[in-house]
C-alpha atoms as a PDB file:
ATOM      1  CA  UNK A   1     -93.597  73.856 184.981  1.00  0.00           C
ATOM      2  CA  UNK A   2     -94.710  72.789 181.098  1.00  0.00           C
ATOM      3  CA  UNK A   3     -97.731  70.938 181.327  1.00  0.00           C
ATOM      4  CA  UNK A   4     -96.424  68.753 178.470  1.00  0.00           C
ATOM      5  CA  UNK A   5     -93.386  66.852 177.442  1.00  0.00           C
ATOM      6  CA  UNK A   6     -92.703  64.978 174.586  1.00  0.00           C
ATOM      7  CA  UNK A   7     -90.182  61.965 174.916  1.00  0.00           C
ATOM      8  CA  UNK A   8     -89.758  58.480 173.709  1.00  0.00           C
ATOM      9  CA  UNK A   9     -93.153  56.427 173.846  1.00  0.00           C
ATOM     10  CA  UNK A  10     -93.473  52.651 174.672  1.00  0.00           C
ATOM     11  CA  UNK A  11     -96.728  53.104 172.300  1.00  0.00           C
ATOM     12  CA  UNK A  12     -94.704  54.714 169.059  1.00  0.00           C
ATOM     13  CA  UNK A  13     -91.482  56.867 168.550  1.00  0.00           C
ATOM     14  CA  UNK A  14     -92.078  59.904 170.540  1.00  0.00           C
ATOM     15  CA  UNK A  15     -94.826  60.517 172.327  1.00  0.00           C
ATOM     16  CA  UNK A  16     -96.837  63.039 174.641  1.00  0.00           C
ATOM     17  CA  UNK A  17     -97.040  63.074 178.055  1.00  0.00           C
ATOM     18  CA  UNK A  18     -98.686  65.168 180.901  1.00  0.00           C
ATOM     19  CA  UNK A  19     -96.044  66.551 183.093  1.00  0.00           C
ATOM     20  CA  UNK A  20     -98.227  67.431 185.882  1.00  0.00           C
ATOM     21  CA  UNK A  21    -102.336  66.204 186.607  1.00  0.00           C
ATOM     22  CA  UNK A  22    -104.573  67.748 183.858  1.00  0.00           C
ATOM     23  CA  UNK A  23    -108.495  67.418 184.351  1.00  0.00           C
ATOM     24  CA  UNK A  24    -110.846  66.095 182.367  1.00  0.00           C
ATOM     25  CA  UNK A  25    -112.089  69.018 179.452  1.00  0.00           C
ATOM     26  CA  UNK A  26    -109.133  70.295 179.906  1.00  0.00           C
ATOM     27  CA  UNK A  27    -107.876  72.081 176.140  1.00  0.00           C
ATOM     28  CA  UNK A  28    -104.187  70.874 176.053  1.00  0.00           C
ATOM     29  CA  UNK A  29    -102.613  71.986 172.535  1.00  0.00           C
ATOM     30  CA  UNK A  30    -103.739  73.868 169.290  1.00  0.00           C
ATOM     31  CA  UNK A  31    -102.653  71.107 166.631  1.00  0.00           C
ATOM     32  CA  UNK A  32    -100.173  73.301 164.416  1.00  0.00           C
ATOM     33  CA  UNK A  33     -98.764  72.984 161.244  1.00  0.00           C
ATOM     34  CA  UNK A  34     -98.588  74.515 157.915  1.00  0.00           C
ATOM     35  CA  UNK A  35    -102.029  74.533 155.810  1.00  0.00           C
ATOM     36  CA  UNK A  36    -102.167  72.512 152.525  1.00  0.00           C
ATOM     37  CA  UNK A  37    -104.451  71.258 149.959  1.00  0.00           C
ATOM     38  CA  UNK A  38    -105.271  67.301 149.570  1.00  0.00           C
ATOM     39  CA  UNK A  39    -103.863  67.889 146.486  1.00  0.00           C
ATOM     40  CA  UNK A  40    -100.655  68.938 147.855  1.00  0.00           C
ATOM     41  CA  UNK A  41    -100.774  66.321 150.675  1.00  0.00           C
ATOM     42  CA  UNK A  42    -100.759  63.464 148.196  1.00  0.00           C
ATOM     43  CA  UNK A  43     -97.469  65.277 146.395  1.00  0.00           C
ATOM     44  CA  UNK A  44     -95.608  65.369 150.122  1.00  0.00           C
ATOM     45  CA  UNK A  45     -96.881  62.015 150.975  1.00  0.00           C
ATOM     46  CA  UNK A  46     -97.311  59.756 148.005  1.00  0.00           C
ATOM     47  CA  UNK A  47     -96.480  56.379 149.540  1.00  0.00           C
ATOM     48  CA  UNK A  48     -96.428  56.742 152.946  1.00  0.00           C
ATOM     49  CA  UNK A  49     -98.297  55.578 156.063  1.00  0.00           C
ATOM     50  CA  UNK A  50     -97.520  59.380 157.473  1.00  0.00           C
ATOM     51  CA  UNK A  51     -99.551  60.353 160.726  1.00  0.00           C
ATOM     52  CA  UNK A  52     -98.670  64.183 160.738  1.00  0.00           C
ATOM     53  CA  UNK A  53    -101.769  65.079 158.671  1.00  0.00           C
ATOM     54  CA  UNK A  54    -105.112  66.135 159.746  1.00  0.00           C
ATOM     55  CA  UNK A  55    -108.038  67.291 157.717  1.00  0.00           C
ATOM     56  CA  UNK A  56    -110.294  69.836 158.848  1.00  0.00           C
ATOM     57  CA  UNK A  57    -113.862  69.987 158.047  1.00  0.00           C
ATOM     58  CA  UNK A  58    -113.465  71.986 155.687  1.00  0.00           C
ATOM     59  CA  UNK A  59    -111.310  69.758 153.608  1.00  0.00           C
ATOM     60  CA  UNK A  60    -108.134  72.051 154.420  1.00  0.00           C
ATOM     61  CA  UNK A  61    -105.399  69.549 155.962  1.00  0.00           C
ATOM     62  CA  UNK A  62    -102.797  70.591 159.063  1.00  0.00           C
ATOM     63  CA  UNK A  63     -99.295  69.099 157.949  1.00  0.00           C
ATOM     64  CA  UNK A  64     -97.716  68.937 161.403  1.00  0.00           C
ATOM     65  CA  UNK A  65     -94.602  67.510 159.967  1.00  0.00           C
ATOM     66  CA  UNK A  66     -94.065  71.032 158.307  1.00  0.00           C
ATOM     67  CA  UNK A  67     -93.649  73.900 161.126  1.00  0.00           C
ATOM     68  CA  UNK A  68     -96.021  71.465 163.708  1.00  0.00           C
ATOM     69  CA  UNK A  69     -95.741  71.980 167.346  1.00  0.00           C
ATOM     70  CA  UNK A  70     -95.359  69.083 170.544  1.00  0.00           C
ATOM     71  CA  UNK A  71     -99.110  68.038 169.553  1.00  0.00           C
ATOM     72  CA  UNK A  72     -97.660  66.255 166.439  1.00  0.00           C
ATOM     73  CA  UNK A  73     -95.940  63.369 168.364  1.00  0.00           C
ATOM     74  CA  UNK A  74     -99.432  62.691 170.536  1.00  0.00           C
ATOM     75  CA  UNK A  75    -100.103  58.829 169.565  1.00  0.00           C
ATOM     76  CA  UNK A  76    -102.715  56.716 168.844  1.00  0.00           C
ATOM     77  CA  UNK A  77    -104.821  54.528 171.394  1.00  0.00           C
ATOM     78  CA  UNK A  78    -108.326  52.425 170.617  1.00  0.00           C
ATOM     79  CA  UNK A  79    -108.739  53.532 174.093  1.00  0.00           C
ATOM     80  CA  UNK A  80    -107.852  57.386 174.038  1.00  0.00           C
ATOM     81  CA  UNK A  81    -107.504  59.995 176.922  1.00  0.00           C
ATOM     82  CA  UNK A  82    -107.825  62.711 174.490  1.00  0.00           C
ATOM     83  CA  UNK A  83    -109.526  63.817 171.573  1.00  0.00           C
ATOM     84  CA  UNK A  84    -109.150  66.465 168.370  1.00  0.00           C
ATOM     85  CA  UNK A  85    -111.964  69.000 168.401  1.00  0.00           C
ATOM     86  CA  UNK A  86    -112.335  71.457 165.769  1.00  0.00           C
ATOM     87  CA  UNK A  87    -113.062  74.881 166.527  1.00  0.00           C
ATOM     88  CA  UNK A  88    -113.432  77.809 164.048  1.00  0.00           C
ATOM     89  CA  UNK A  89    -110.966  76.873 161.902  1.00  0.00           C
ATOM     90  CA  UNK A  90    -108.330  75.681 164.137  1.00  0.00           C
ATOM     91  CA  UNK A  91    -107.667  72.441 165.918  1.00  0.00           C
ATOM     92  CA  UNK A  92    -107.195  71.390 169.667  1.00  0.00           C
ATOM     93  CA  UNK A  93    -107.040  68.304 171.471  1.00  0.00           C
ATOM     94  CA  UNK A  94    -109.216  68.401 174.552  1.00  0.00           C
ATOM     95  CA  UNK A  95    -108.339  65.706 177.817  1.00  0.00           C
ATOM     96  CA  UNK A  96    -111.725  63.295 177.390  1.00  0.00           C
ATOM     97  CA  UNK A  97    -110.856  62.211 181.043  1.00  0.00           C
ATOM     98  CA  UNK A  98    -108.707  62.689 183.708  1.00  0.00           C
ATOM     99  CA  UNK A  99    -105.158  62.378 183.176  1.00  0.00           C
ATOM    100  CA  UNK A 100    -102.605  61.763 185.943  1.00  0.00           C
ATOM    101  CA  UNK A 101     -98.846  63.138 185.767  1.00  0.00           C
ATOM    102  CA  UNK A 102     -96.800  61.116 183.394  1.00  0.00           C
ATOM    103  CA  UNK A 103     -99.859  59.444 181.308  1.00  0.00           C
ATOM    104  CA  UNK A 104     -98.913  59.256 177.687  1.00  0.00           C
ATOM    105  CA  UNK A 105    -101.949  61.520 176.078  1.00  0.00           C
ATOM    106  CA  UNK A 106    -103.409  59.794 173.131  1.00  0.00           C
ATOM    107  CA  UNK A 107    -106.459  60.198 170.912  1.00  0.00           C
ATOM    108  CA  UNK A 108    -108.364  57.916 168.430  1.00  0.00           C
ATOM    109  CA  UNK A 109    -106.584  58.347 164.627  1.00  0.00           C
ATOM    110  CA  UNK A 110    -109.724  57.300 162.833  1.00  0.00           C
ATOM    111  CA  UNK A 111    -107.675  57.582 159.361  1.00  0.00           C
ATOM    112  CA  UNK A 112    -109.648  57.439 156.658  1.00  0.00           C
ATOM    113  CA  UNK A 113    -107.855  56.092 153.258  1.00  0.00           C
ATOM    114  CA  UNK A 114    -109.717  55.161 149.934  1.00  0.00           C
ATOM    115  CA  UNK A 115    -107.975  51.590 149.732  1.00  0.00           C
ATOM    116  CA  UNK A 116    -109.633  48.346 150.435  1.00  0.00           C
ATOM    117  CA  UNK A 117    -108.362  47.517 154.494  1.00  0.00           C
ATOM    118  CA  UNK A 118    -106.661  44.288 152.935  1.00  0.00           C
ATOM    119  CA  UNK A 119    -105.145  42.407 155.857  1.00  0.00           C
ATOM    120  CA  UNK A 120    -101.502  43.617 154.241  1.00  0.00           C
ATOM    121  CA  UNK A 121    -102.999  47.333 154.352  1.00  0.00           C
ATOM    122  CA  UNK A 122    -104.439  46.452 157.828  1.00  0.00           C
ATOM    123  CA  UNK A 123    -100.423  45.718 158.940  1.00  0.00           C
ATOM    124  CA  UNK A 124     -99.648  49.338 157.264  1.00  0.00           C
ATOM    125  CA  UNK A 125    -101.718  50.883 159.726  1.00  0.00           C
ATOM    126  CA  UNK A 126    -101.241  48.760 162.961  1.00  0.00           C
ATOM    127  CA  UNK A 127    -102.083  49.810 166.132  1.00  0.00           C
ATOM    128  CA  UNK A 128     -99.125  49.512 168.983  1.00  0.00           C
ATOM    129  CA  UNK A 129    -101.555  50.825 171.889  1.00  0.00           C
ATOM    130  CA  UNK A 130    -101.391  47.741 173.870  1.00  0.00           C
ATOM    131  CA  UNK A 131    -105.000  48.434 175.421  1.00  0.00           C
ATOM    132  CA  UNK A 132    -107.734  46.096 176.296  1.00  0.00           C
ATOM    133  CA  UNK A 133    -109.737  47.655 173.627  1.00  0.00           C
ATOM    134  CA  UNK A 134    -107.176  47.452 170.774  1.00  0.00           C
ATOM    135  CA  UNK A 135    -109.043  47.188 167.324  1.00  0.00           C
ATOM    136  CA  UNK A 136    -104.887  46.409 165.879  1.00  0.00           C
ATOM    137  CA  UNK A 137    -105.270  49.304 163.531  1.00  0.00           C
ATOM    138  CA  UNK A 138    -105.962  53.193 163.616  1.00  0.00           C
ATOM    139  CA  UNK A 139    -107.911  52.708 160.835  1.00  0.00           C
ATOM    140  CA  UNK A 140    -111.693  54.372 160.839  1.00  0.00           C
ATOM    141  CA  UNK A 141    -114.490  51.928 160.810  1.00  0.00           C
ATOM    142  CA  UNK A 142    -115.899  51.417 157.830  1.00  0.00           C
END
């Protein structure tokens, strides 16, 4: 039996979910994609709110919208059950807690952008988690 599914979230679109119970430290998926530059990342993805991308430490970014795996449909939540952790240079999201059969997995976005978070900008980025601890975007703190 797959330990994950993806199907249609009531967070976002698709979305993650564990198909059987996973425990807590559990490593669930390598994030995959192809590997760009920012540089390249800003051609692709002018004008867009797009949630595929991930930047690595070392400034290299994971475009999981281009040859990405299952992991690229995990959502956002202010009040995650999972989290991104870099290793080497390769990414995998980790279970921060336990997670019971048919949870939606979801980690903490933190997107950094160089724009002002104008309320307008702040409605770009809103957050759908629906948790207690909803901060209404998946913006990072500033």
């Amino acid at each position: 039996m797959r330990r994950l599914v993806t199907r249609r979230s009531g967070i976002h679109g698709k979305g993650v979910f564990a198909n059987i119970d996973i425990a807590k430290g559990t490593r669930l998926i390598e994030y995959k994609g192809e590997r760009i530059t920012d540089e390249e990342s800003e051609n692709r993805y002018p004008d867009t709110t797009h949630t595929f991308l991930f930047m690595l430490d070392s400034g290299e970014i994971i475009d999981g919208g281009s040859r990405g795996n299952t992991s690229r449909w995990i959502n956002h939540s202010c009040d995650p059950n999972c989290e991104p952790m870099e290793e080497g240079n390769r990414l995998f999201i980790h279970a921060i807690r336990d997670i019971k059969a048919g949870d939606e997995l979801s980690y903490e976005y933190n997107l950094v952008i160089e724009d002002r978070y104008t309320p307008a900008i702040k409605k770009l980025y809103a957050c759908r988690c629906g948790t207690r601890k909803c901060q209404g975007t998946f913006l990072a703190k500033r």
